[in-house]
C-alpha atoms as a PDB file:
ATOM      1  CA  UNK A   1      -0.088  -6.408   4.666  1.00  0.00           C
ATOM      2  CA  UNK A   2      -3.401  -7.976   6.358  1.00  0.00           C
ATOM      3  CA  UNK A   3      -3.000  -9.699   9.562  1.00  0.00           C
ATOM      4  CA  UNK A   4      -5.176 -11.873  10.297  1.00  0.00           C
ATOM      5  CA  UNK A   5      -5.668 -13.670  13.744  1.00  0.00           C
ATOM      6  CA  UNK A   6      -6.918 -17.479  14.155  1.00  0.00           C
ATOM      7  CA  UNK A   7      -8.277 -18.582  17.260  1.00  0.00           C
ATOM      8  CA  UNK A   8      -9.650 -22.351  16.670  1.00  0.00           C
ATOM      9  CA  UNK A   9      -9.444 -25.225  19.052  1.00  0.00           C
ATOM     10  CA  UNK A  10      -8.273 -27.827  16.187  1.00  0.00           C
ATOM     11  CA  UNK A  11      -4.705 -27.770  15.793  1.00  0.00           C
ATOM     12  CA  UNK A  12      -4.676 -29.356  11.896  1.00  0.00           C
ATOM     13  CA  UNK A  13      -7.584 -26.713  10.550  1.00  0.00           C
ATOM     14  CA  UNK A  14      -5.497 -23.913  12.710  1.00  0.00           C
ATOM     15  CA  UNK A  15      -2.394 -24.878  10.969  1.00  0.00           C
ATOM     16  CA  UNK A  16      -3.764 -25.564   7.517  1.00  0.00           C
ATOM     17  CA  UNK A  17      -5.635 -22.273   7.517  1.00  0.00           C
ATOM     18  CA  UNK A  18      -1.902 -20.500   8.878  1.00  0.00           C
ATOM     19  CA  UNK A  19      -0.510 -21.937   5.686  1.00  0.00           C
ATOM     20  CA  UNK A  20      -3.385 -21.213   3.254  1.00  0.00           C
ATOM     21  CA  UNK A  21      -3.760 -17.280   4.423  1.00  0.00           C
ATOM     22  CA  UNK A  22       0.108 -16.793   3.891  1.00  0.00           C
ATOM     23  CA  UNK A  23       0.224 -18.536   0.333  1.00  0.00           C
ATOM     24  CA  UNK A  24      -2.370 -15.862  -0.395  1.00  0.00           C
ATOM     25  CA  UNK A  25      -0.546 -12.454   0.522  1.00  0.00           C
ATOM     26  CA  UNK A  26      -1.465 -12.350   4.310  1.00  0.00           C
ATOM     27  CA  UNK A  27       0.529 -12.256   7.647  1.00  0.00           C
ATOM     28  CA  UNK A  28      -1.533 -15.029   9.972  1.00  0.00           C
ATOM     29  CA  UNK A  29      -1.038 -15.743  13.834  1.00  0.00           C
ATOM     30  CA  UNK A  30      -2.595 -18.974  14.677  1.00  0.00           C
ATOM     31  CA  UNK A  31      -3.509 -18.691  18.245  1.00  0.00           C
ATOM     32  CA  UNK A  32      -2.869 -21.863  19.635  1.00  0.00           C
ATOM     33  CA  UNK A  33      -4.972 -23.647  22.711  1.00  0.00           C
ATOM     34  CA  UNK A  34      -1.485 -24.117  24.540  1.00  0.00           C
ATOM     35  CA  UNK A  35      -1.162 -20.554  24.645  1.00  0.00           C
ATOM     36  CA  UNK A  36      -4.209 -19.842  26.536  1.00  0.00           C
ATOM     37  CA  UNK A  37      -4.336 -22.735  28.466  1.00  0.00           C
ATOM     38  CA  UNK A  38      -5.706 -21.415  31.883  1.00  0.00           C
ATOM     39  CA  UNK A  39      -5.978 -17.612  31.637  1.00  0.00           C
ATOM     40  CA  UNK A  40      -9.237 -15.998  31.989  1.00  0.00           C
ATOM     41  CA  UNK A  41     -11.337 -14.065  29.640  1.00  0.00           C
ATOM     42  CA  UNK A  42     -10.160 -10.655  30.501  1.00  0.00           C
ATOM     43  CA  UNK A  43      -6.770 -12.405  29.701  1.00  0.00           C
ATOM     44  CA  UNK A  44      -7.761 -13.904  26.735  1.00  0.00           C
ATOM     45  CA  UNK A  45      -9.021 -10.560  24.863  1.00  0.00           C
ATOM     46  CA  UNK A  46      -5.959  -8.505  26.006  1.00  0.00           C
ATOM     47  CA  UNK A  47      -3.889 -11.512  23.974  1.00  0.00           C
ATOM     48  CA  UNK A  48      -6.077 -10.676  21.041  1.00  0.00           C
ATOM     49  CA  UNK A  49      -5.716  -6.875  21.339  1.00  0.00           C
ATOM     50  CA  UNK A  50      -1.757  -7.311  22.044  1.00  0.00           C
ATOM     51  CA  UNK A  51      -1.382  -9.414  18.275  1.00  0.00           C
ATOM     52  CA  UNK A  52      -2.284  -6.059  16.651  1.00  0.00           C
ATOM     53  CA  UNK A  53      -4.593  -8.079  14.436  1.00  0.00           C
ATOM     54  CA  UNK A  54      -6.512  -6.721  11.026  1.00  0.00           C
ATOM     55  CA  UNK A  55      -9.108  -9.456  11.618  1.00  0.00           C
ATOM     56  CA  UNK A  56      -9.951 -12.487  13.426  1.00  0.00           C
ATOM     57  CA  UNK A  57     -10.994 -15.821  12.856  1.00  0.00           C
ATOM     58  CA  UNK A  58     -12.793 -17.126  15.365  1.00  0.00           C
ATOM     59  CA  UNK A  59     -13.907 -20.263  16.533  1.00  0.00           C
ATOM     60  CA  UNK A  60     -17.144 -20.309  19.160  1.00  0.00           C
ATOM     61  CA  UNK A  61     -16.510 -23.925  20.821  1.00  0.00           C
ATOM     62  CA  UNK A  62     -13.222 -22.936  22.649  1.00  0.00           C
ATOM     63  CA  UNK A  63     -12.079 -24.821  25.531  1.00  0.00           C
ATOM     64  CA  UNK A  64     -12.840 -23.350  28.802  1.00  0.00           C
ATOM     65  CA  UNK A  65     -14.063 -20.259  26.259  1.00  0.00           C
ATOM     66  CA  UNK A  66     -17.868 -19.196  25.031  1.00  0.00           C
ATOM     67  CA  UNK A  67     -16.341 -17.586  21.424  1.00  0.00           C
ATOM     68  CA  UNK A  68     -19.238 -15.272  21.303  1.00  0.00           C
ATOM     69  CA  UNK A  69     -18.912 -13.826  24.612  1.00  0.00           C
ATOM     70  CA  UNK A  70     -15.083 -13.529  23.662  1.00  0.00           C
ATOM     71  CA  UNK A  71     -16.016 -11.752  20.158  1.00  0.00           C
ATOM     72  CA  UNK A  72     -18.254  -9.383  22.434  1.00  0.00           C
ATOM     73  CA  UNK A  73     -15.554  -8.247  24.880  1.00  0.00           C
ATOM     74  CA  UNK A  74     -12.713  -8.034  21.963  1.00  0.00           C
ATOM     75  CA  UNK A  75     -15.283  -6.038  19.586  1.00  0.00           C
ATOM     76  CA  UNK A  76     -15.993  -3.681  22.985  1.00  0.00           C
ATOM     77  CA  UNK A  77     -12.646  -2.854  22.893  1.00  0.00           C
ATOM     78  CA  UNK A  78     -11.751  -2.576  18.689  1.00  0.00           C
ATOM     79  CA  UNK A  79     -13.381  -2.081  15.801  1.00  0.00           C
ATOM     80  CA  UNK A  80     -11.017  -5.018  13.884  1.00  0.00           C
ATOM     81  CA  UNK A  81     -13.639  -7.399  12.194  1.00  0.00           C
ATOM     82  CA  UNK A  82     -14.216 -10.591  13.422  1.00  0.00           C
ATOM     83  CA  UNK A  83     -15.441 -13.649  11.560  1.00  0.00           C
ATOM     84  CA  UNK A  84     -17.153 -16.375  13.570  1.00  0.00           C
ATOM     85  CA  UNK A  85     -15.895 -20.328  12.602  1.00  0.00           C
ATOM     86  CA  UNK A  86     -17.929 -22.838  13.871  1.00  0.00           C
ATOM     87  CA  UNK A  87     -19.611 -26.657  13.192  1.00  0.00           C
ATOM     88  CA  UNK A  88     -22.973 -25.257  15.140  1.00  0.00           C
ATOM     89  CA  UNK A  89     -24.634 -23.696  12.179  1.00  0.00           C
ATOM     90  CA  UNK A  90     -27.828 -22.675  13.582  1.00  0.00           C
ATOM     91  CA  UNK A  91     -29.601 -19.886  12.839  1.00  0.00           C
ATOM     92  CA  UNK A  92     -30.200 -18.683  16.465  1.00  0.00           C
ATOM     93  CA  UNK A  93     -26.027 -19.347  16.872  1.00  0.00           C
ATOM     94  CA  UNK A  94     -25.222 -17.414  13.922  1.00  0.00           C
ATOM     95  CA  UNK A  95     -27.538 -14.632  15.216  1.00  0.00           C
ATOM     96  CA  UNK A  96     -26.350 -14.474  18.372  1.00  0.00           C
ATOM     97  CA  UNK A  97     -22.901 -13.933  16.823  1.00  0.00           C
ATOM     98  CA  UNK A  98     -24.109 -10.752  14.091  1.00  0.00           C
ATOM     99  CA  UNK A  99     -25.413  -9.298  17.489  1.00  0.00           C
ATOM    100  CA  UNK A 100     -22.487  -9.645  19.324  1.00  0.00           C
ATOM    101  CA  UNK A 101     -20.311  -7.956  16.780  1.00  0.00           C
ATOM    102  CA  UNK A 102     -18.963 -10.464  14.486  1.00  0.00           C
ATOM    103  CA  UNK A 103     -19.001  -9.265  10.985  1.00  0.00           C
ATOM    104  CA  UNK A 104     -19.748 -12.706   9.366  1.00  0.00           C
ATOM    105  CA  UNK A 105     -20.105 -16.205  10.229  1.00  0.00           C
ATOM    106  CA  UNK A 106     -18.868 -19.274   8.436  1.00  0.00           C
ATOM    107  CA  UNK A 107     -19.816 -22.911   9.490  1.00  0.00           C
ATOM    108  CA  UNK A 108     -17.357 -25.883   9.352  1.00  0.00           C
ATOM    109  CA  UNK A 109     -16.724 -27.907   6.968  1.00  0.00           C
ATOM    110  CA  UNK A 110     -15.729 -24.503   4.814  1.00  0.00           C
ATOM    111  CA  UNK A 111     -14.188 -24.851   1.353  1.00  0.00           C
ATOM    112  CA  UNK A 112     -11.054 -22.340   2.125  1.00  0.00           C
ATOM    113  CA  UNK A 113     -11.817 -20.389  -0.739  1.00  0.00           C
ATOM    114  CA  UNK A 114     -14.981 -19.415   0.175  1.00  0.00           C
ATOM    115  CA  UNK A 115     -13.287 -18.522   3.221  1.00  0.00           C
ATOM    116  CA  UNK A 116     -10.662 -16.488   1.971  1.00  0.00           C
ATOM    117  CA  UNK A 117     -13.628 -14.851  -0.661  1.00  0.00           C
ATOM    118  CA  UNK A 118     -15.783 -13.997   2.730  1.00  0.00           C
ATOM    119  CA  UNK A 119     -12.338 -12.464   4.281  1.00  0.00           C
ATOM    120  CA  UNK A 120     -11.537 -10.238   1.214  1.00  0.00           C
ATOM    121  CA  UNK A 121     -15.164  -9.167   1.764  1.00  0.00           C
ATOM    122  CA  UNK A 122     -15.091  -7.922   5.232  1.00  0.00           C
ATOM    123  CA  UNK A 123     -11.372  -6.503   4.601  1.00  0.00           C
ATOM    124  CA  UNK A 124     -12.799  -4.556   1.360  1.00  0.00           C
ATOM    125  CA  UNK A 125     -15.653  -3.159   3.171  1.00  0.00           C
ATOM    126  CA  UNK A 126     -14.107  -2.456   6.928  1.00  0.00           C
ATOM    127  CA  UNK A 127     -10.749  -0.814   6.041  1.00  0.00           C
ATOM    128  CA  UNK A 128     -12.042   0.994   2.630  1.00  0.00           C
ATOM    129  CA  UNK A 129     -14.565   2.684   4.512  1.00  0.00           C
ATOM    130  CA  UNK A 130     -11.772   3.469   6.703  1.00  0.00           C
ATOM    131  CA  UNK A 131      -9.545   4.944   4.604  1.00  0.00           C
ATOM    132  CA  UNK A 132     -12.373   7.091   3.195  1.00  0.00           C
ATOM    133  CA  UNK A 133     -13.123   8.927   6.031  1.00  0.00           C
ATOM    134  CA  UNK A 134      -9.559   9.247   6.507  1.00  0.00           C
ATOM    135  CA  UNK A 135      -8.478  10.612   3.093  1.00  0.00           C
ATOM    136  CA  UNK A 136      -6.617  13.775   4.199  1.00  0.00           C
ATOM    137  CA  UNK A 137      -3.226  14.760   4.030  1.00  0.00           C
ATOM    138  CA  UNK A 138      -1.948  17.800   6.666  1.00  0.00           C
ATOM    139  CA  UNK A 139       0.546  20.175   5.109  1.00  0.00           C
ATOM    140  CA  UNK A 140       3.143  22.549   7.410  1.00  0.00           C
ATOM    141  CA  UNK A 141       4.267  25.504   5.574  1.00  0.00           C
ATOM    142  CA  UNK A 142       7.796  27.002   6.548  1.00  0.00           C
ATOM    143  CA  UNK A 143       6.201  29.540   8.654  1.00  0.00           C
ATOM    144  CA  UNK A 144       4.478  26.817  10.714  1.00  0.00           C
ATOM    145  CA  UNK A 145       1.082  27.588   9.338  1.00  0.00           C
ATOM    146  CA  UNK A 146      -1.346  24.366   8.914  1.00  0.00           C
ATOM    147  CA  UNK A 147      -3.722  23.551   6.570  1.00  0.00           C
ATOM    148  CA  UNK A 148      -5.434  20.256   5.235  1.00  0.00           C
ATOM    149  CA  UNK A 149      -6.118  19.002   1.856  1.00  0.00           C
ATOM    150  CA  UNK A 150      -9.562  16.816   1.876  1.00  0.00           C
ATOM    151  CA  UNK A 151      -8.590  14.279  -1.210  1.00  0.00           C
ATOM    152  CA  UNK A 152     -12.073  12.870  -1.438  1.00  0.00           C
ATOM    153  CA  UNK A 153     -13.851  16.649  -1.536  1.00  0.00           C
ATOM    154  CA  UNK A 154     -11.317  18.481  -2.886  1.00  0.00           C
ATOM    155  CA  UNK A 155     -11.063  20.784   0.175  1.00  0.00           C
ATOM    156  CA  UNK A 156      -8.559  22.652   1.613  1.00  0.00           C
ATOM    157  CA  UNK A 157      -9.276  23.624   5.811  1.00  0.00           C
ATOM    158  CA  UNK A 158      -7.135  25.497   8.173  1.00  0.00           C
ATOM    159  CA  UNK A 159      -6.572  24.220  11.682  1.00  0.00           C
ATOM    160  CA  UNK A 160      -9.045  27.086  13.206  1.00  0.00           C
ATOM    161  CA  UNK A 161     -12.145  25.088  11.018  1.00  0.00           C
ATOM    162  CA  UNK A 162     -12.300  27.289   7.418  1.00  0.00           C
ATOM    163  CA  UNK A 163     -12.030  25.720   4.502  1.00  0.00           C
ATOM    164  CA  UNK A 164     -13.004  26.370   0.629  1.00  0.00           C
ATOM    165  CA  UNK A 165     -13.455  24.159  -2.316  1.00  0.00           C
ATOM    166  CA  UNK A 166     -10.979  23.939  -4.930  1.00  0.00           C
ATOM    167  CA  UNK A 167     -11.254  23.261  -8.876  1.00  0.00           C
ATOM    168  CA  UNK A 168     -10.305  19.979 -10.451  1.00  0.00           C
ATOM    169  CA  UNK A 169      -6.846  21.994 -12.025  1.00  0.00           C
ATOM    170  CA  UNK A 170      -6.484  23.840  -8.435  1.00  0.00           C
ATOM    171  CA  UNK A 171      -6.428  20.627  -6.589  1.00  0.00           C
ATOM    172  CA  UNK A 172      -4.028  19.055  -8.820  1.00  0.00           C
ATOM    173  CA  UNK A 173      -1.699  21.886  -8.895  1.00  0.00           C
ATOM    174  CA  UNK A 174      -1.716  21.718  -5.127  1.00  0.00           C
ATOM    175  CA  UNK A 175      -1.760  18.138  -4.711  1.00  0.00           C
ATOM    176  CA  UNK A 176       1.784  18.495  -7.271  1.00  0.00           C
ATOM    177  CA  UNK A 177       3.224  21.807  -5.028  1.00  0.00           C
ATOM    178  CA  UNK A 178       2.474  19.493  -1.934  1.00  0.00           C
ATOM    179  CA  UNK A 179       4.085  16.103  -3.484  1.00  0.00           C
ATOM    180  CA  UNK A 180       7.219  18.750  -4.670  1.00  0.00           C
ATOM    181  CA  UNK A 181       6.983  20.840  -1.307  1.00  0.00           C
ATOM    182  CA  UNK A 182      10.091  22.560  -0.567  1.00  0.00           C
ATOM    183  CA  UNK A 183      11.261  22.480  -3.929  1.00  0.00           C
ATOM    184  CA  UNK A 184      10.661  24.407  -7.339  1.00  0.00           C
ATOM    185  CA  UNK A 185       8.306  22.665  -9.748  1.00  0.00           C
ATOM    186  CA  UNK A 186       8.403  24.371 -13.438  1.00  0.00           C
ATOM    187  CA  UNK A 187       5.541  25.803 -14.881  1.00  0.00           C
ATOM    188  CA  UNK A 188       5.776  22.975 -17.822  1.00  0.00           C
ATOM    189  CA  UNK A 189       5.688  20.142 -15.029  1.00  0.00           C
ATOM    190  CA  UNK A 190       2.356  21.750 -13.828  1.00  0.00           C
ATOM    191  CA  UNK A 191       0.922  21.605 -17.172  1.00  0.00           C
ATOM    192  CA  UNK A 192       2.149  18.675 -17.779  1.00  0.00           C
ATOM    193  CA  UNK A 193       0.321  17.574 -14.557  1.00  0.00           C
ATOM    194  CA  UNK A 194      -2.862  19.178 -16.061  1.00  0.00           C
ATOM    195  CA  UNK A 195      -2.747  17.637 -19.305  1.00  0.00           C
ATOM    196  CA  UNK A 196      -2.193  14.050 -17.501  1.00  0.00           C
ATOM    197  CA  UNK A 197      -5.513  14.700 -15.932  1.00  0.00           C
ATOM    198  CA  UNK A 198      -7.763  15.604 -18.755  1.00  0.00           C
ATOM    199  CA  UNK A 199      -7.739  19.385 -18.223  1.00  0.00           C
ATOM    200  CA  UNK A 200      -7.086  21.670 -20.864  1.00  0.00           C
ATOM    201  CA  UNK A 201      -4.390  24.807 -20.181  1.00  0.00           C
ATOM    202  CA  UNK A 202      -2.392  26.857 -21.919  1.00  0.00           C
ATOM    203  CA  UNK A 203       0.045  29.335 -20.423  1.00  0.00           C
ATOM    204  CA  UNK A 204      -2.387  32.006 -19.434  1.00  0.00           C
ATOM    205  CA  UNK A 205      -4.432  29.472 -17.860  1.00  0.00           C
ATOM    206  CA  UNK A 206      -2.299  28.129 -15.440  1.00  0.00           C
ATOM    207  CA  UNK A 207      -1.469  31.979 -13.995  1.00  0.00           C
ATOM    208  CA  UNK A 208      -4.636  32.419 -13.471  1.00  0.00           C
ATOM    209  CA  UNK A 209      -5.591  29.150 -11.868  1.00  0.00           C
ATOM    210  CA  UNK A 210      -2.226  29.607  -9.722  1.00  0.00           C
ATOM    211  CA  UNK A 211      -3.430  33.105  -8.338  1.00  0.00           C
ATOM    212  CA  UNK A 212      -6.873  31.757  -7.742  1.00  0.00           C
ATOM    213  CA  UNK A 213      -5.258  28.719  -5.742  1.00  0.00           C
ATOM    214  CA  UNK A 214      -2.912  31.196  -3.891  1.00  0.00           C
ATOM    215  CA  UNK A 215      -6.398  33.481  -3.233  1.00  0.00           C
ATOM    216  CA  UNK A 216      -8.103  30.419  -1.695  1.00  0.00           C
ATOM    217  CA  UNK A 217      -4.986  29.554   0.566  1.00  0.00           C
ATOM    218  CA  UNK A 218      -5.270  33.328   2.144  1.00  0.00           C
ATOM    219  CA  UNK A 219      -9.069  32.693   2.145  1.00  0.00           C
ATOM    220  CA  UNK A 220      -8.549  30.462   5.026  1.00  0.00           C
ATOM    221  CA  UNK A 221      -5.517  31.983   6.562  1.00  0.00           C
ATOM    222  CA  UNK A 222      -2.195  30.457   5.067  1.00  0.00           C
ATOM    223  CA  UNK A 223      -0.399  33.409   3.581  1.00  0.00           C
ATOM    224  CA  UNK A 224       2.240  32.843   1.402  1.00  0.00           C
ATOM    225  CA  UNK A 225       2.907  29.595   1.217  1.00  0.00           C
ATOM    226  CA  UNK A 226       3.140  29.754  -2.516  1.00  0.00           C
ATOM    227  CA  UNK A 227       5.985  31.575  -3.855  1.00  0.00           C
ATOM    228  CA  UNK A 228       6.496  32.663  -7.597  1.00  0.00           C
ATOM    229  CA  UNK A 229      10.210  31.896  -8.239  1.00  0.00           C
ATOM    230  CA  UNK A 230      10.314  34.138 -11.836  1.00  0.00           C
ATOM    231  CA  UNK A 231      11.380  32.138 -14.969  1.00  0.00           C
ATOM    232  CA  UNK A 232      11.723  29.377 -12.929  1.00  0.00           C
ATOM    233  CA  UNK A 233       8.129  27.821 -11.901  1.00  0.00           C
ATOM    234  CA  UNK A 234       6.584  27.818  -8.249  1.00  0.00           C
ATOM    235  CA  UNK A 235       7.757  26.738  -4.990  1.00  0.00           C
ATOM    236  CA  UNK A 236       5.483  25.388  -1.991  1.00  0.00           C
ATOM    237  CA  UNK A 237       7.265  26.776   1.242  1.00  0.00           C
END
């Protein structure tokens, strides 16, 4: 679940917008000006940072606060998105927030779904991009040897740097081997597996895309992890 962070100097739109965000599937923290009564700016960002937000809301007319030099230090230290709230919609204001790092910029009076549409928005883009880059899954064999599988490539890479592409029923036969590791997964399940993707296979098929997957894993230095348990089906050690 989304967290999302509120940092506004009006108590009612800080404690509507609490309300709103959790009706609609997020976790939200309004910040409120009692709890930062006093502290510095240093201060102030490390209270930010400490929430373990997924994005912020925040207000630029803070008291005893400048909210775009407080977007600049918090977006120095994290890459979690910030949109700026504010009743100064200016164009030189809302620039000077876009070049201080806030990802969007929405002046008061906001219709909340609008709002909530622009927060979806930043959330999509942000953490999707995110999770793209980050689309790998690291497999330990019994013997201790590591590899990793590259979802979005179809890759597989050993920890020294080689890798080597797959094909679409060699991925999903290791994707299944991975999902099942430790455990013996029949020859029908695999096919079964195969079929549920679109690719056609027959018996002799899958053999030979199993000893081309097994080649591929010795390719880049696992050797075998893939163990043919006769009349039974394959095992992932």
């Amino acid at each position: 679940m989304y967290r999302i962070g509120i940092l506004e100097d009006d108590l009612k739109i800080g404690s509507e917008l609490k309300i709103f965000l959790e009706k609609n599937g997020y976790e939200a923290e309004f910040i409120t000006p009692e709890s930062y009564a006093g502290i510095s700016e240093d201060k102030m960002t490390d209270l930010l940072l400490e929430a373990d937000l997924s994005l912020l809301l925040l207000d630029i007319s803070l008291p005893g606060f400048d909210g775009i030099r407080i977007c600049k230090a918090f977006r120095e230290r994290t890459g979690v998105p910030v949109i700026m709230i504010t009743s100064d919609n200016s164009e030189l204001t809302e620039l000077m927030s876009i070049q201080n790092g806030a990802d969007d910029f929405v002046p008061k009076p906001f219709n909340t779904r609008i709002l909530l549409a622009r927060i979806e928005n930043v959330i999509r883009r942000v953490y999707a991009a995110a999770s793209s880059v980050s689309d790998t899954k690291t497999v330990k064999t019994a013997d201790g040897l590591t590899f990793t599988i590259d979802m979005s490539k179809g890759k597989i890479r050993s920890e020294s740097g080689e890798d080597t592409e797959l094909t679409k029923n060699e991925f999903h036969i290791l994707k299944l081997l991975v999902s099942q590791q430790g455990k013996i997964v029949s020859r029908d399940r695999i096919m079964e597996e195969l079929w549920d993707n679109e690719a056609f296979v027959d018996d002799n098929t899958l053999t030979v895309n199993m000893t081309r997957l097994k080649g591929k894993l010795e390719q880049i230095g696992i050797m075998g992890a893939i163990t043919t348990k006769r009349g039974m089906g394959y095992l992932l050690n």
